[in-house]
Protein backbone atom coordinates (compact mmCIF):
# COMPACT_ATOMS: atom_id res chain seq x y z
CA UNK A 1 121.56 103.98 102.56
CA UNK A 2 120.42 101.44 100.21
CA UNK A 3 123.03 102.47 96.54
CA UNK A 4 120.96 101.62 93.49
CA UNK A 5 122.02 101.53 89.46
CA UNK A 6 119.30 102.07 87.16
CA UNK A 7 120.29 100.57 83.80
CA UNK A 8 118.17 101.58 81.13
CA UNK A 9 116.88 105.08 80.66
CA UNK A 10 113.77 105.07 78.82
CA UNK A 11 110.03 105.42 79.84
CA UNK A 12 110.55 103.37 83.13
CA UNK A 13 113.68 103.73 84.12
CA UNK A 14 113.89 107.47 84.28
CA UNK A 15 111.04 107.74 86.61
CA UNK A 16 112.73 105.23 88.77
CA UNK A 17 115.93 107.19 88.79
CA UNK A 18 113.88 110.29 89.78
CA UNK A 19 111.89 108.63 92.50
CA UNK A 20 115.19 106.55 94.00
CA UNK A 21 116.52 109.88 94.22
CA UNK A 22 113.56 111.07 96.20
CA UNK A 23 113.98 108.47 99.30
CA UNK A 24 115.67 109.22 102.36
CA UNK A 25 116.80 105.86 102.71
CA UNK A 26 118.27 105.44 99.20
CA UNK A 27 120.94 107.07 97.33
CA UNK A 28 120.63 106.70 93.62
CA UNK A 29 124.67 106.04 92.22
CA UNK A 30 123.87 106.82 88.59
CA UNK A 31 122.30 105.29 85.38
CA UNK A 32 123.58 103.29 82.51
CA UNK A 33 122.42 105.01 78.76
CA UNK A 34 123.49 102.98 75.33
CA UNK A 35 122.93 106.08 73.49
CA UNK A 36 124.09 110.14 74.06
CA UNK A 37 121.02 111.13 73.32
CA UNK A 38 118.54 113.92 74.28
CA UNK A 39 117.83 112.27 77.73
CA UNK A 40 121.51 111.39 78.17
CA UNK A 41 121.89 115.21 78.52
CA UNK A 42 119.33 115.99 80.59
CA UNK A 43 120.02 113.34 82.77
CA UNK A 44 123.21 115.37 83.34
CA UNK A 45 121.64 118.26 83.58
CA UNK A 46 120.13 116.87 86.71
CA UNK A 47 123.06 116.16 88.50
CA UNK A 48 122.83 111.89 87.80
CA UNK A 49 126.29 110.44 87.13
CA UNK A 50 125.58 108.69 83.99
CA UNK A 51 127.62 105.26 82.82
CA UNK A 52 127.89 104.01 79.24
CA UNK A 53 126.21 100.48 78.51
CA UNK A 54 127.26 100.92 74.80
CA UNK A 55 129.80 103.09 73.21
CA UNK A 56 131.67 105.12 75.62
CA UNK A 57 133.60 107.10 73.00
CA UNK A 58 130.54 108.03 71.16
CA UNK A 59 129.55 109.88 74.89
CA UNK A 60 132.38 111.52 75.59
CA UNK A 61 132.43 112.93 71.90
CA UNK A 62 128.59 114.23 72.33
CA UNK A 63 130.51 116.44 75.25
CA UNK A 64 128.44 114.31 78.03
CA UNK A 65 130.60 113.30 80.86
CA UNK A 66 130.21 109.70 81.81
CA UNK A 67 131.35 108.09 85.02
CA UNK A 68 132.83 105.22 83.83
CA UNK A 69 131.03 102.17 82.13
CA UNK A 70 128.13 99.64 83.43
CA UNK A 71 130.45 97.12 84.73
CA UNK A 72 131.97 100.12 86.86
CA UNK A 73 128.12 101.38 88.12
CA UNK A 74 127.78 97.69 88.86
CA UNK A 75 130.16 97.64 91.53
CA UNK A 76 129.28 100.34 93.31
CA UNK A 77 126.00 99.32 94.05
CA UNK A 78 123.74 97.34 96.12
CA UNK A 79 120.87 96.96 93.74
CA UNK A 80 120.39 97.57 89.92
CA UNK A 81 117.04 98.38 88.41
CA UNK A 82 116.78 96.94 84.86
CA UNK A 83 114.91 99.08 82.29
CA UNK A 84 116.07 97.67 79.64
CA UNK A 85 114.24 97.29 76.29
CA UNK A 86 112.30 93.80 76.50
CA UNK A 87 114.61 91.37 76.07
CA UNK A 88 117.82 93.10 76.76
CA UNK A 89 117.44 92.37 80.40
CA UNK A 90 117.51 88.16 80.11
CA UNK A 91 121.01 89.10 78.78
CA UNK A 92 122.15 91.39 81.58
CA UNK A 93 121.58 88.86 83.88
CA UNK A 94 124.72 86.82 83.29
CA UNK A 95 126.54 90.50 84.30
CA UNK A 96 124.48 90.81 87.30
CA UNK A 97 125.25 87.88 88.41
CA UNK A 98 128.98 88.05 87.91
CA UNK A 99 128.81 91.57 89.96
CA UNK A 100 127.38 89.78 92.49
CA UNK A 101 124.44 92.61 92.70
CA UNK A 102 120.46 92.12 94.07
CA UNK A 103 118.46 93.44 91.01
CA UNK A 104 114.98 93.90 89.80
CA UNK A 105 113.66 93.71 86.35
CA UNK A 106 110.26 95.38 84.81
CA UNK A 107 107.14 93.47 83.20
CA UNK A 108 108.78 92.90 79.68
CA UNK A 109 110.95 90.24 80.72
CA UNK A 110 109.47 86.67 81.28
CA UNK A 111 108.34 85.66 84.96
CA UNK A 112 111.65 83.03 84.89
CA UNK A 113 114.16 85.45 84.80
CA UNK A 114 113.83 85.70 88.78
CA UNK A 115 110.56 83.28 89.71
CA UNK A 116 109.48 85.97 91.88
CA UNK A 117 106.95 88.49 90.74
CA UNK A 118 106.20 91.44 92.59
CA UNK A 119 103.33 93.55 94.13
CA UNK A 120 103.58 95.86 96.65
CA UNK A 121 100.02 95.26 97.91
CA UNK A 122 99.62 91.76 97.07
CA UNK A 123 103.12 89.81 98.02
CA UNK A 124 105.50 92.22 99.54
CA UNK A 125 106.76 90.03 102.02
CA UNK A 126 107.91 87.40 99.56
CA UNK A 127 110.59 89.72 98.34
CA UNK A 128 112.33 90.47 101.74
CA UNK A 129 115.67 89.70 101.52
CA UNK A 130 115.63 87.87 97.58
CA UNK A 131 118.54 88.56 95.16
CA UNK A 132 116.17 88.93 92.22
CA UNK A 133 113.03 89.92 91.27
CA UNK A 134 110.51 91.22 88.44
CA UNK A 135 108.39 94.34 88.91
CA UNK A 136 105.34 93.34 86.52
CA UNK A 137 103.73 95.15 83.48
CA UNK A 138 101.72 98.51 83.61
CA UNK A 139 98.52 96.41 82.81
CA UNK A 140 99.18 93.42 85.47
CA UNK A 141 99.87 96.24 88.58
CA UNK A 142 96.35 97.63 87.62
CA UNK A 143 94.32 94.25 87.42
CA UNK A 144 96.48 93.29 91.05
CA UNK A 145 96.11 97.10 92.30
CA UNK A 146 92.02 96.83 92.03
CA UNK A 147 91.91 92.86 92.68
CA UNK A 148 93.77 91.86 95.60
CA UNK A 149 91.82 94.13 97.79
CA UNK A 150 88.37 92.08 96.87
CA UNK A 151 90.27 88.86 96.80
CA UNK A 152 90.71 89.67 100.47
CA UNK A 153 88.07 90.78 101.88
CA UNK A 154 85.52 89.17 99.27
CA UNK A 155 86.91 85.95 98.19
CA UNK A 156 87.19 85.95 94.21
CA UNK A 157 85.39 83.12 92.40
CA UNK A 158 86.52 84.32 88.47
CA UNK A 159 87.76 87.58 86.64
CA UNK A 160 87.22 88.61 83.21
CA UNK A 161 88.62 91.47 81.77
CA UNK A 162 88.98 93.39 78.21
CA UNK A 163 91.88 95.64 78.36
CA UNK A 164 91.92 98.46 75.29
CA UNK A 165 95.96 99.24 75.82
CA UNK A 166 97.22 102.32 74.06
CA UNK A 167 99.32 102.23 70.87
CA UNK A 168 102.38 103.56 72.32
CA UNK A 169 104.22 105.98 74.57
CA UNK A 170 103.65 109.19 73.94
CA UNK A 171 107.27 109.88 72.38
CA UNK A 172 107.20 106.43 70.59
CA UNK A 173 106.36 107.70 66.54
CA UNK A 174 107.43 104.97 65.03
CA UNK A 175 104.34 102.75 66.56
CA UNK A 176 100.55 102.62 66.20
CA UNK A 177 97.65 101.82 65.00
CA UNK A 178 97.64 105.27 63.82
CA UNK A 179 93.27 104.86 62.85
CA UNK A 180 92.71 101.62 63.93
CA UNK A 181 91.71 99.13 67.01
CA UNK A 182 93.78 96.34 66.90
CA UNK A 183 92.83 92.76 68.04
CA UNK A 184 95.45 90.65 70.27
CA UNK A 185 95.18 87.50 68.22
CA UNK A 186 95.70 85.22 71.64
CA UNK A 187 92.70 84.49 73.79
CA UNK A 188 93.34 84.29 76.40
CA UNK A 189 95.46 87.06 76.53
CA UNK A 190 98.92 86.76 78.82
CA UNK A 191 97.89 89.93 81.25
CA UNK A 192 95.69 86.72 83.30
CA UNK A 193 98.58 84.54 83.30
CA UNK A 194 100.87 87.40 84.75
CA UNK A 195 98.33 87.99 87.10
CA UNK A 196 98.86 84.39 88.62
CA UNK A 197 102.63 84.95 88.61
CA UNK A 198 101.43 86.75 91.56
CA UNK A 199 97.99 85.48 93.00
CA UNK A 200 98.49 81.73 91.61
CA UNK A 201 94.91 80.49 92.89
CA UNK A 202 93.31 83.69 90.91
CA UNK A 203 90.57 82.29 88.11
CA UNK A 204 90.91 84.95 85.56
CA UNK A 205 90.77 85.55 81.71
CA UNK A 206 91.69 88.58 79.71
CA UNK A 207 91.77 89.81 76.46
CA UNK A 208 93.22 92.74 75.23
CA UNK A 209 92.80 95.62 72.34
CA UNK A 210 95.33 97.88 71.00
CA UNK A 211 93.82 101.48 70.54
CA UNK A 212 95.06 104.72 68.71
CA UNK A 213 96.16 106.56 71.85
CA UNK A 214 98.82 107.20 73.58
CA UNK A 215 97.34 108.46 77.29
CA UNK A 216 96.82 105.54 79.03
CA UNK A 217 95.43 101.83 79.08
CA UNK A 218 91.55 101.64 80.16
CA UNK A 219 89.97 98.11 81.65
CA UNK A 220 86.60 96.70 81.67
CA UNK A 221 86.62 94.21 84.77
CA UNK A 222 83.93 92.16 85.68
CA UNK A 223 84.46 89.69 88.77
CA UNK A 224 82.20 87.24 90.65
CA UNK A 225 82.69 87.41 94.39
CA UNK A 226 82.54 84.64 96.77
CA UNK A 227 80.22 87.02 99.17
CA UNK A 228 77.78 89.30 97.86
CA UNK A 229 78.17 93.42 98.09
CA UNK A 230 76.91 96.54 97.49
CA UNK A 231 78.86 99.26 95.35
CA UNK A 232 79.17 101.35 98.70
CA UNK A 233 81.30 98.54 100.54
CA UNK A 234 83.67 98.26 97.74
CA UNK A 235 84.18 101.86 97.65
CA UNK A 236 84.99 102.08 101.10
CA UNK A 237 87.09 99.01 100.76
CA UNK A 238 88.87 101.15 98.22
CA UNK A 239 89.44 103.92 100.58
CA UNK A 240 91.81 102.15 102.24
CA UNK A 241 94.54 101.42 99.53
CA UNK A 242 96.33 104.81 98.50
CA UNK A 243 97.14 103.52 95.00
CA UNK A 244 93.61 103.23 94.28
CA UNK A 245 91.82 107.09 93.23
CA UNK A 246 88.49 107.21 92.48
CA UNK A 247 86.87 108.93 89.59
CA UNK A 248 83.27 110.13 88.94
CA UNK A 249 81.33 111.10 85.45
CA UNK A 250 79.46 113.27 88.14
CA UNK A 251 82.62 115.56 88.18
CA UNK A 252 82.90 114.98 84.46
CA UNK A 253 85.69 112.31 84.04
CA UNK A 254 84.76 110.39 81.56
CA UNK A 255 87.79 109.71 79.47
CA UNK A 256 91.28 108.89 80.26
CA UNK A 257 91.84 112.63 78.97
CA UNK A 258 90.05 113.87 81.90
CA UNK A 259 91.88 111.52 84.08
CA UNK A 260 95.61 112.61 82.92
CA UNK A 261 94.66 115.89 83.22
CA UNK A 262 93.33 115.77 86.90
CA UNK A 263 97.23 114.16 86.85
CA UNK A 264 98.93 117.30 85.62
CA UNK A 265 96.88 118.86 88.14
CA UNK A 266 98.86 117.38 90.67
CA UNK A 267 101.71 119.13 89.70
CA UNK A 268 104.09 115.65 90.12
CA UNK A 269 106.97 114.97 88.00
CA UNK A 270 105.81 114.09 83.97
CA UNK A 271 102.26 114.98 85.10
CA UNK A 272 102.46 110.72 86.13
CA UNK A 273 99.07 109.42 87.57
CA UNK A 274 100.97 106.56 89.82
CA UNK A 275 97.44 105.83 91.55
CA UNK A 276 94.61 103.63 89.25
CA UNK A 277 92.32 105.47 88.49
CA UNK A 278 88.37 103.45 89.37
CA UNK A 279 85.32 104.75 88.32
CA UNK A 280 82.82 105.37 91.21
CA UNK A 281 79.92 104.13 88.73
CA UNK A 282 80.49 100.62 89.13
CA UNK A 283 77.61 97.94 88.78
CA UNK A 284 77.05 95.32 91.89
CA UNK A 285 74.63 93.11 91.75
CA UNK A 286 75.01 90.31 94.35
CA UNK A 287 78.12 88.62 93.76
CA UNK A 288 79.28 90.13 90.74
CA UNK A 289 81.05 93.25 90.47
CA UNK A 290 81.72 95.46 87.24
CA UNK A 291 84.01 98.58 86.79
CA UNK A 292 85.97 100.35 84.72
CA UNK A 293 89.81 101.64 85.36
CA UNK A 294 92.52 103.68 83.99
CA UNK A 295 96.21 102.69 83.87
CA UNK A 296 98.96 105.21 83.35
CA UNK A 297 101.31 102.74 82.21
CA UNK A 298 104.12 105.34 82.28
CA UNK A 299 104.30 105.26 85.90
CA UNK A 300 102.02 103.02 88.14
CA UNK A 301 105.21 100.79 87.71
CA UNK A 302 107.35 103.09 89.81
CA UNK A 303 106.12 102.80 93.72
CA UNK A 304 106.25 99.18 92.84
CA UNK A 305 109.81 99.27 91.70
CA UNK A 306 110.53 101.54 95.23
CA UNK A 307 108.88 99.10 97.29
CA UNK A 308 110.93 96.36 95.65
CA UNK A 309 114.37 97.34 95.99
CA UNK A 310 113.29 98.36 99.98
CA UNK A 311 111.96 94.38 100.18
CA UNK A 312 114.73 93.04 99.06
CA UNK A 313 117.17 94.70 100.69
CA UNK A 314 116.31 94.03 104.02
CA UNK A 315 112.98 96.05 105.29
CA UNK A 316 110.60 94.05 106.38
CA UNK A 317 107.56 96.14 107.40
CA UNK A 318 105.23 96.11 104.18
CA UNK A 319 103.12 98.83 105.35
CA UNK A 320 106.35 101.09 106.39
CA UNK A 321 108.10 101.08 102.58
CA UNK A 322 104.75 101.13 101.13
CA UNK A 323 104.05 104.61 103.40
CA UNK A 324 107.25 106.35 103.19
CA UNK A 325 106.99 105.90 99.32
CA UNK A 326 103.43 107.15 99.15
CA UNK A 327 104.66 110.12 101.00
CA UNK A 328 107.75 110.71 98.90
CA UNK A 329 105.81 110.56 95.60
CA UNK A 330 103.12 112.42 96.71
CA UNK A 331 100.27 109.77 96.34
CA UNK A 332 97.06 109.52 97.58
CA UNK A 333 96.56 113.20 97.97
């Protein structure tokens, strides 16, 4: 059994937790919480053996039973999952490495803090066996979910993409635009960049838009092939990769409303949508493809993050982790 920490409670890491603890090969130790708040407790509620990163007093006075601190969670396990607030994590590093643990940060933190990027699909096998590596963002897993399968079987000659990200997280008030689209002043954008964190030889620019919602992120991705195709070869290309699901304005989805809703559907944990969601209605003309997809940035992270701390602690098979965590999380259904 692989023992994995998750430090860091929020968004991210509590899906983590919950999937961890949903592998038969995995047994999830406990999670390190700052703060005894509402998730604290139900955290507890769940059975997880929670560990204070901040004030250990101000726990045990809420009446939540902690386990000991993070240092103690950090030597009890093989692997720690950092989901940290963005920047934290560059400063847990230093008590990683002093523990002597494997561990994995999220998309927030820069591509240095480990040098090795990570996508299930696209470059599993450079993360067998490392000590550290960085899951990336919400909106680089969906650009590398929909784009490594045409870079392989296609060739890709250049990307451009216009993300429209949402505002916040749904329990994130304190954020916006509240009535507003909001420009990101940097052209290109960074989402390319992180992109070739992963696929280095990938030609691709992106710029990105902040919207008033809090659902999901939505691309517009246009990409010239190196072989021309029709729209029913990419589709069946599609077929193939689980954490692709296609969507149709023929069966009325034609919002990401529609599409978190077909999520709840599901009946998963959070009513997550871990798959990107592509639009059957895509435009092919020769060598250039255009689409649209939707990006539940809560939780396309998490098979990722699965399929990470498997790699790096010794399993080899790509296709193996990438299956038995499809199965456990119920994707591709």
């Amino acid at each position: 059994m692989i023992r994995v920490g998750v430090n860091g409670y929020g968004v991210i890491g509590e899906r983590v937790a919950h999937a961890v603890a949903k592998q038969d090969d995995m047994q999830l130790v406990g999670i390190a919480k700052q703060h005894s708040d509402y998730k604290a407790r139900l955290a507890e509620k769940r059975g997880f053996s929670i560990y204070s990163s901040g004030d250990q007093k101000a726990f045990e006075g809420s009446g939540i039973t902690v386990a000991g601190t993070l240092h103690d969670l950090l030597v009890k396990v093989d692997i720690i999952v950092d989901a940290t607030p963005e920047g934290i994590g560059a400063k847990n590093k230093a008590l990683y490495e002093k523990a002597g643990v494997k561990a994995i940060w999220e998309g927030g933190e820069g591509h240095s803090i480990s040098d090795l990027s990570f996508n299930a699909y696209a470059n599993y096998n450079s993360a067998v066996g490392a000590r550290y590596a960085r899951v990336v963002s919400c909106n680089t897993t969906g650009l590398l979910r929909t784009l490594f399968p045409l870079h392989k079987e296609f060739g890709i000659a250049s990307v451009s993409a216009v993300l429209v990200r949402r505002g916040a997280d749904p329990s994130e008030t304190s954020k916006g635009p509240i009535n507003a689209l909001e420009l990101d002043k940097h052209l290109p954008s960074h989402h390319g960049a992180d992109v070739r964190t992963v696929i280095p030889e990938l030609n691709i620019s992106t710029a990105a838009i902040k919207a008033s919602t809090t659902l999901m992120h939505l691309h517009s991705v246009s990409v010239e092939l190196k072989k021309s195709t029709t729209a029913a070869e990419v589709l069946e290309l599609y077929k193939k990769y689980r954490r692709i699901t296609m969507v149709s304005f023929k069966d009325s989805v034609s919002s990401t409303a529609q599409v978190m809703d077909m999520a709840r559907e599901l009946g998963r944990g959070y009513g997550d949508m871990y798959e990107i969601a592509v639009w059957k209605e895509m435009l092919v003309e020769g060598n250039r493809l255009q689409y649209f997809q939707a990006v539940h940035q809560e939780s396309d992270v998490v098979p990722e993050n699965i399929d990470a701390i498997r790699a790096m602690c010794g399993e080899a098979d790509q296709q193996k982790s990438i299956d038995k965590t499809d199965k456990s999380l119920n994707i591709g259904v």
